[in-house]
PDB file of N, CA and C in Angstrom:
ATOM      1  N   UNK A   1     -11.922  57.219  -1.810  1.00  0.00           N
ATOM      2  CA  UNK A   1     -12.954  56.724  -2.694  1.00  0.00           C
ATOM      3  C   UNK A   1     -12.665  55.280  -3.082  1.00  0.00           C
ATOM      4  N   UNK A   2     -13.702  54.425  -3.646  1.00  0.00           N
ATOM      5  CA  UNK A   2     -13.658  53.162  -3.891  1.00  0.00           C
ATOM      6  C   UNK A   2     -12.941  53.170  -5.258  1.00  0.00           C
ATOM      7  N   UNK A   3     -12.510  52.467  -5.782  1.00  0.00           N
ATOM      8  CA  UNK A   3     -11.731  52.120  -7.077  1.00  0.00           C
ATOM      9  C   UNK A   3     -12.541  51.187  -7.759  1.00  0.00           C
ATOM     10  N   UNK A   4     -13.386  51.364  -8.642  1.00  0.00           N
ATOM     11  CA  UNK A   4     -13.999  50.311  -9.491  1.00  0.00           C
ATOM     12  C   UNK A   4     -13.437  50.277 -10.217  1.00  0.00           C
ATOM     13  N   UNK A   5     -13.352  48.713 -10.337  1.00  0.00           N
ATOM     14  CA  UNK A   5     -12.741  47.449 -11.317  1.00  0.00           C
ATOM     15  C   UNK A   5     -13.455  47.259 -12.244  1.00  0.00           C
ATOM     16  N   UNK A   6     -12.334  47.439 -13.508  1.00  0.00           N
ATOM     17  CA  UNK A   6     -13.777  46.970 -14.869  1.00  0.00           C
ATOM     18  C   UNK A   6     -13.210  46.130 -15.282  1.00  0.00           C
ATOM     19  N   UNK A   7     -13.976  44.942 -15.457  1.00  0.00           N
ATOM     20  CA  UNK A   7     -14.099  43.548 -15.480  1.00  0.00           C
ATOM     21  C   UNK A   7     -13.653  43.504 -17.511  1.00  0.00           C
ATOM     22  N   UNK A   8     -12.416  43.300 -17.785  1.00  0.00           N
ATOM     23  CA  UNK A   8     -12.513  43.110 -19.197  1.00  0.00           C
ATOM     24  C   UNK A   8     -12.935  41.637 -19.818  1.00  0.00           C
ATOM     25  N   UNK A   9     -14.231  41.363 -20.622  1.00  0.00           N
ATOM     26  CA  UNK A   9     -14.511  40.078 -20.989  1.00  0.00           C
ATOM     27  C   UNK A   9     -14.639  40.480 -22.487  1.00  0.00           C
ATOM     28  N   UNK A  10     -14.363  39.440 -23.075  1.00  0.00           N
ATOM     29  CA  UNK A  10     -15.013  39.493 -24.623  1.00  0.00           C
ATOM     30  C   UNK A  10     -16.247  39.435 -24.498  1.00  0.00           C
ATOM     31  N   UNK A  11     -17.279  40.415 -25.325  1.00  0.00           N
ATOM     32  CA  UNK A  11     -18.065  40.682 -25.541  1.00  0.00           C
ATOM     33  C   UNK A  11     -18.673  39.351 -26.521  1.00  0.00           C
ATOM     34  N   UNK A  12     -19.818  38.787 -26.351  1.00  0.00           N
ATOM     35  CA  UNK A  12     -20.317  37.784 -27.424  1.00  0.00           C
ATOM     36  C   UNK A  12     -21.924  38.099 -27.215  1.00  0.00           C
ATOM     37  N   UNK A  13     -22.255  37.728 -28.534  1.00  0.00           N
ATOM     38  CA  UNK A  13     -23.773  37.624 -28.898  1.00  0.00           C
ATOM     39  C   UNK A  13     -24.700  36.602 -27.818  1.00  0.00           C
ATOM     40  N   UNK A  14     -26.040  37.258 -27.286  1.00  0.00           N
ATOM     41  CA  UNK A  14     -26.387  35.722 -26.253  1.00  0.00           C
ATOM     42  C   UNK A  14     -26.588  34.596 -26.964  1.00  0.00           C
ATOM     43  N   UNK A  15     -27.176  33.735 -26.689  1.00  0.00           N
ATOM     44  CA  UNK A  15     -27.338  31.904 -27.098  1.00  0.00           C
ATOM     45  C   UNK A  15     -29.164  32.421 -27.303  1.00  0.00           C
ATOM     46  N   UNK A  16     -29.934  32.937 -26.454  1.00  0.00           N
ATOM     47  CA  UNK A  16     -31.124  32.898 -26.996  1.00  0.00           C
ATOM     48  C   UNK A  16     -31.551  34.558 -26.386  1.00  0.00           C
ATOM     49  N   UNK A  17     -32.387  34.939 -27.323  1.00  0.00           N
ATOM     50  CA  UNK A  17     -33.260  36.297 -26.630  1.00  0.00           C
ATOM     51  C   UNK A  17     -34.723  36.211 -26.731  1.00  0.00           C
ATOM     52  N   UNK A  18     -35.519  36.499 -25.691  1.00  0.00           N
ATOM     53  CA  UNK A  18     -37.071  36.252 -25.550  1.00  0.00           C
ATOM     54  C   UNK A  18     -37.815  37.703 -25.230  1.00  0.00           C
ATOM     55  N   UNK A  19     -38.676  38.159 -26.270  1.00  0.00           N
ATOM     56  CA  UNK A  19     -39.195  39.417 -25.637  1.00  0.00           C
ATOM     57  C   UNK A  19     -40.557  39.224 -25.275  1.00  0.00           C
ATOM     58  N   UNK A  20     -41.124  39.704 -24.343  1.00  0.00           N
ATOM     59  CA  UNK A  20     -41.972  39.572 -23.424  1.00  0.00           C
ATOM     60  C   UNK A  20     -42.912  41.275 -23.071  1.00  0.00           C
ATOM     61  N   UNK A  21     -44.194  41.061 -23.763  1.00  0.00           N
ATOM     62  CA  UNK A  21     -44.705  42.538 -23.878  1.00  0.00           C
ATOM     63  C   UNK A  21     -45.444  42.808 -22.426  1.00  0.00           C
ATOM     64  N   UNK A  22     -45.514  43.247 -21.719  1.00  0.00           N
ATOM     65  CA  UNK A  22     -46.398  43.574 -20.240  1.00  0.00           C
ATOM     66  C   UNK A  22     -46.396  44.917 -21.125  1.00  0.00           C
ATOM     67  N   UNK A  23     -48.117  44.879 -20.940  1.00  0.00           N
ATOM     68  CA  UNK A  23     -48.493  46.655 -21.244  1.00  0.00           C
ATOM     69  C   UNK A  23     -48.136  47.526 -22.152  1.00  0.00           C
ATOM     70  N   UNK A  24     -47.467  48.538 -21.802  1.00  0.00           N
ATOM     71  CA  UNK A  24     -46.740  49.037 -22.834  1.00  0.00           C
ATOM     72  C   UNK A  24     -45.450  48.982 -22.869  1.00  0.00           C
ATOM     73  N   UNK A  25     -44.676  47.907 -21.764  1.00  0.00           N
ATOM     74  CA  UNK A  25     -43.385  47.786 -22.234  1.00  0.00           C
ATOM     75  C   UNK A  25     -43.220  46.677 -22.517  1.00  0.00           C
ATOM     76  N   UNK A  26     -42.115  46.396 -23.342  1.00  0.00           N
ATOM     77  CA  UNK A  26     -41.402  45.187 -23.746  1.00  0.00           C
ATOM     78  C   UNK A  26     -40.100  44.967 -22.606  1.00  0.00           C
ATOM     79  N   UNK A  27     -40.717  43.620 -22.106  1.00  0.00           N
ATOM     80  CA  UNK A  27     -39.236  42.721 -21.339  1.00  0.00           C
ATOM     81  C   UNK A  27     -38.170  42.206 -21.679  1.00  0.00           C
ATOM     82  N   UNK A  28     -37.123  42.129 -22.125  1.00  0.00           N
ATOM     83  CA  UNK A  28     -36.082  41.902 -22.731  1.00  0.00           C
ATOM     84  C   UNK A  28     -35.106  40.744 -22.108  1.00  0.00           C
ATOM     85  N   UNK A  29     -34.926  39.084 -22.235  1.00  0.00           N
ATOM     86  CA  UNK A  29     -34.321  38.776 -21.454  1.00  0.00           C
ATOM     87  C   UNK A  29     -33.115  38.365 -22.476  1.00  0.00           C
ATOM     88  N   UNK A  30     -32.196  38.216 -22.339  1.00  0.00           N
ATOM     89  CA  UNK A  30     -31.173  37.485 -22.977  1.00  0.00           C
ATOM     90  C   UNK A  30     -30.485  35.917 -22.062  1.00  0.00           C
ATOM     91  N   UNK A  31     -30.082  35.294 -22.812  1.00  0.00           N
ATOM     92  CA  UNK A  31     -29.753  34.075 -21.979  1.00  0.00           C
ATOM     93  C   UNK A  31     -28.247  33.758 -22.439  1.00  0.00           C
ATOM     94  N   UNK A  32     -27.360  32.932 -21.579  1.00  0.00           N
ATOM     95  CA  UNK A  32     -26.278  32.537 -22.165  1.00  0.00           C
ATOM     96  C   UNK A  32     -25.840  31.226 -21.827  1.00  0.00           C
ATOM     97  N   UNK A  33     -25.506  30.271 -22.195  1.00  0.00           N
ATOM     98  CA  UNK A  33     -24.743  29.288 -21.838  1.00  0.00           C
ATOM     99  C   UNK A  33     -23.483  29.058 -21.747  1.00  0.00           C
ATOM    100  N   UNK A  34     -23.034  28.375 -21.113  1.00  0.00           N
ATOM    101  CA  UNK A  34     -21.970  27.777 -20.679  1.00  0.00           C
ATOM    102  C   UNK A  34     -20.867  27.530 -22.120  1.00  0.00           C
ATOM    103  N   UNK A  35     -19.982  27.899 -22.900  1.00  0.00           N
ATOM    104  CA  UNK A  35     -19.238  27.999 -23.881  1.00  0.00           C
ATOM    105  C   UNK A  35     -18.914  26.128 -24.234  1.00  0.00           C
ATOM    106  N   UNK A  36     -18.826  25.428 -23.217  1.00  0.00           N
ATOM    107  CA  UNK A  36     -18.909  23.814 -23.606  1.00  0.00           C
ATOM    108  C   UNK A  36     -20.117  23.424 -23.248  1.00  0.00           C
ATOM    109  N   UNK A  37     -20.961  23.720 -22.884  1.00  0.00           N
ATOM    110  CA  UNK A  37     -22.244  23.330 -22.899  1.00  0.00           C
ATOM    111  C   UNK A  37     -23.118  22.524 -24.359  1.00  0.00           C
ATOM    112  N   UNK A  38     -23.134  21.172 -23.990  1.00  0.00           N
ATOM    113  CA  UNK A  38     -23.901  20.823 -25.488  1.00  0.00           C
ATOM    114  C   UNK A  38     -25.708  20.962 -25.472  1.00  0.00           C
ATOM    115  N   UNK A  39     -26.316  21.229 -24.575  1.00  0.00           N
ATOM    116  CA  UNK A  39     -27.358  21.345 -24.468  1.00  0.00           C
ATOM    117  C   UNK A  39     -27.710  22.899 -25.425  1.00  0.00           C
ATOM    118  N   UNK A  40     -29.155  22.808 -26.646  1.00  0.00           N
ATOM    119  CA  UNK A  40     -29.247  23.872 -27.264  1.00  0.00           C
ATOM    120  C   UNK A  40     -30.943  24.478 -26.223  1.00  0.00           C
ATOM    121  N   UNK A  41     -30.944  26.038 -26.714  1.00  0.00           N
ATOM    122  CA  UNK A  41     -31.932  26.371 -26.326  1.00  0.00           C
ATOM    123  C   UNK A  41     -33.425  25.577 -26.451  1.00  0.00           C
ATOM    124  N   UNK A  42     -33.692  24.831 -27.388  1.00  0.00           N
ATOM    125  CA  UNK A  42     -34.812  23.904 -27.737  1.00  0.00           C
ATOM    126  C   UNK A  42     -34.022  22.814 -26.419  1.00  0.00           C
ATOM    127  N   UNK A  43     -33.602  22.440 -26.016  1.00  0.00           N
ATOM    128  CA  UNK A  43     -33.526  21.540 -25.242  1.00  0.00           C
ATOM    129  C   UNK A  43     -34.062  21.974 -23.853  1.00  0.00           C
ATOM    130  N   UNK A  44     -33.177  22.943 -23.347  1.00  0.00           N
ATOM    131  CA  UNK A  44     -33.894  23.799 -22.374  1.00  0.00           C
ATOM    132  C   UNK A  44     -35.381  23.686 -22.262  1.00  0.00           C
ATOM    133  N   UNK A  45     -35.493  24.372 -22.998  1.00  0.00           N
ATOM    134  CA  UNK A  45     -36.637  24.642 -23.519  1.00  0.00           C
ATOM    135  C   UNK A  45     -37.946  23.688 -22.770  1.00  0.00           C
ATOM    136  N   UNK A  46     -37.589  22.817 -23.354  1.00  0.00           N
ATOM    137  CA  UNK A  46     -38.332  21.302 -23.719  1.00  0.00           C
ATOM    138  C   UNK A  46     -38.750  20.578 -22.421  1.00  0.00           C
ATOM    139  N   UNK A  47     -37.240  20.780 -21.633  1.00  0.00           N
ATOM    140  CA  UNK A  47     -37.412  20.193 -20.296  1.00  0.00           C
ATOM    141  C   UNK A  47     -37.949  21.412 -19.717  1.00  0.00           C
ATOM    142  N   UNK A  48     -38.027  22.047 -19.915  1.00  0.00           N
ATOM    143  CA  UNK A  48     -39.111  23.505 -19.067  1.00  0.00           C
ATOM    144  C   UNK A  48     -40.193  23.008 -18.931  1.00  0.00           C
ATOM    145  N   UNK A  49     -40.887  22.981 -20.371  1.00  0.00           N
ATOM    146  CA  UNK A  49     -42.184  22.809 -20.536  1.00  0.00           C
ATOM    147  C   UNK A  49     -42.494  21.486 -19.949  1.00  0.00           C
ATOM    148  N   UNK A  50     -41.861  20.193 -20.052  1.00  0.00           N
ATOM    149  CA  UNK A  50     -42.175  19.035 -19.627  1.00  0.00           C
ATOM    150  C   UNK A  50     -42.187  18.912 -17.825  1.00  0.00           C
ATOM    151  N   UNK A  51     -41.487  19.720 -17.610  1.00  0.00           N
ATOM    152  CA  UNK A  51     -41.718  20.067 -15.924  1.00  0.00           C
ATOM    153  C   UNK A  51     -43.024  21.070 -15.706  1.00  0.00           C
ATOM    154  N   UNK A  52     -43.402  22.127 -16.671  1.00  0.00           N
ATOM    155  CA  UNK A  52     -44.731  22.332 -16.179  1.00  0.00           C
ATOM    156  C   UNK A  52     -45.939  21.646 -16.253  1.00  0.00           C
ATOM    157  N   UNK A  53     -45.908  21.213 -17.340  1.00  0.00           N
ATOM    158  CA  UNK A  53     -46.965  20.202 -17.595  1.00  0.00           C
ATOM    159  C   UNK A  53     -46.858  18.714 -16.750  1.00  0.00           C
ATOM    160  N   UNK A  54     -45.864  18.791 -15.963  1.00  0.00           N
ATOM    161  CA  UNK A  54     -45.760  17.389 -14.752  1.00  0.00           C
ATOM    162  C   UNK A  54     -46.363  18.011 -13.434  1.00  0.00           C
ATOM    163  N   UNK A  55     -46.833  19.741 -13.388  1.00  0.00           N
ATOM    164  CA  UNK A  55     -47.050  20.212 -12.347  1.00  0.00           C
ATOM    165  C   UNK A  55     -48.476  20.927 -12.206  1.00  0.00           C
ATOM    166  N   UNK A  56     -49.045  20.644 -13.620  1.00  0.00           N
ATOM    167  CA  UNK A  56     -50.525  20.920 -13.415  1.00  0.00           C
ATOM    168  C   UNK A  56     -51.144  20.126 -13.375  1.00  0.00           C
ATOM    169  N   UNK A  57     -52.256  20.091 -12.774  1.00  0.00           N
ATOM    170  CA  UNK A  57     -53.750  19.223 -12.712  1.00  0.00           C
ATOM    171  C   UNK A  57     -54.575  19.251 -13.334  1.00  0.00           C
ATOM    172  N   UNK A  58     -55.162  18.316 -13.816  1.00  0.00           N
ATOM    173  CA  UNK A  58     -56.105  17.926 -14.900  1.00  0.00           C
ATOM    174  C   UNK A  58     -57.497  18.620 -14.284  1.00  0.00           C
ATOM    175  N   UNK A  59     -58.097  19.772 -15.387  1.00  0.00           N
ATOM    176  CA  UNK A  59     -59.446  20.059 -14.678  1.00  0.00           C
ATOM    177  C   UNK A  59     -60.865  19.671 -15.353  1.00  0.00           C
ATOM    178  N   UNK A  60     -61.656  18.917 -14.339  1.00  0.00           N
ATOM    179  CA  UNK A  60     -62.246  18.040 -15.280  1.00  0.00           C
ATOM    180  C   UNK A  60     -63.605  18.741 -14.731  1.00  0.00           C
TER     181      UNK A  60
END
C-alpha cells in the first residue's frame, strides 16, 4: 500500500474570503498570500478590475 504523507503546516486564517451564491449554493473561495508579500487584498483587487475594464469595449 501507498504511505500517505501528512504534510504538517501551521494552520493560519486566509488574507481574504469571497462568497459567491450560484443558485442554491454558496461558492466559497478563500485566498492567501505570500507571508512577505506587501501587496493588500484592495490592491489585488484594484489591478483586477483595472485590467477588466482595459478589456471591454465601449458600446455605443
Amino acid at each position: 500500500m501507498t504511505e500517505n504523507k501528512h504534510v504538517d503546516r501551521t494552520t493560519r486564517r486566509p488574507d481574504c474570503v469571497t462568497e459567491i451564491r450560484m443558485g442554491n449554493s454558496i461558492l466559497v473561495v478563500s485566498g492567501f498570500f505570500k507571508q512577505n508579500a506587501t501587496d493588500t487584498a484592495a490592491d489585488k483587487m484594484a489591478r483586477v478590475l483595472e485590467a477588466e475594464t482595459a478589456t471591454q469595449k465601449p458600446s455605443f
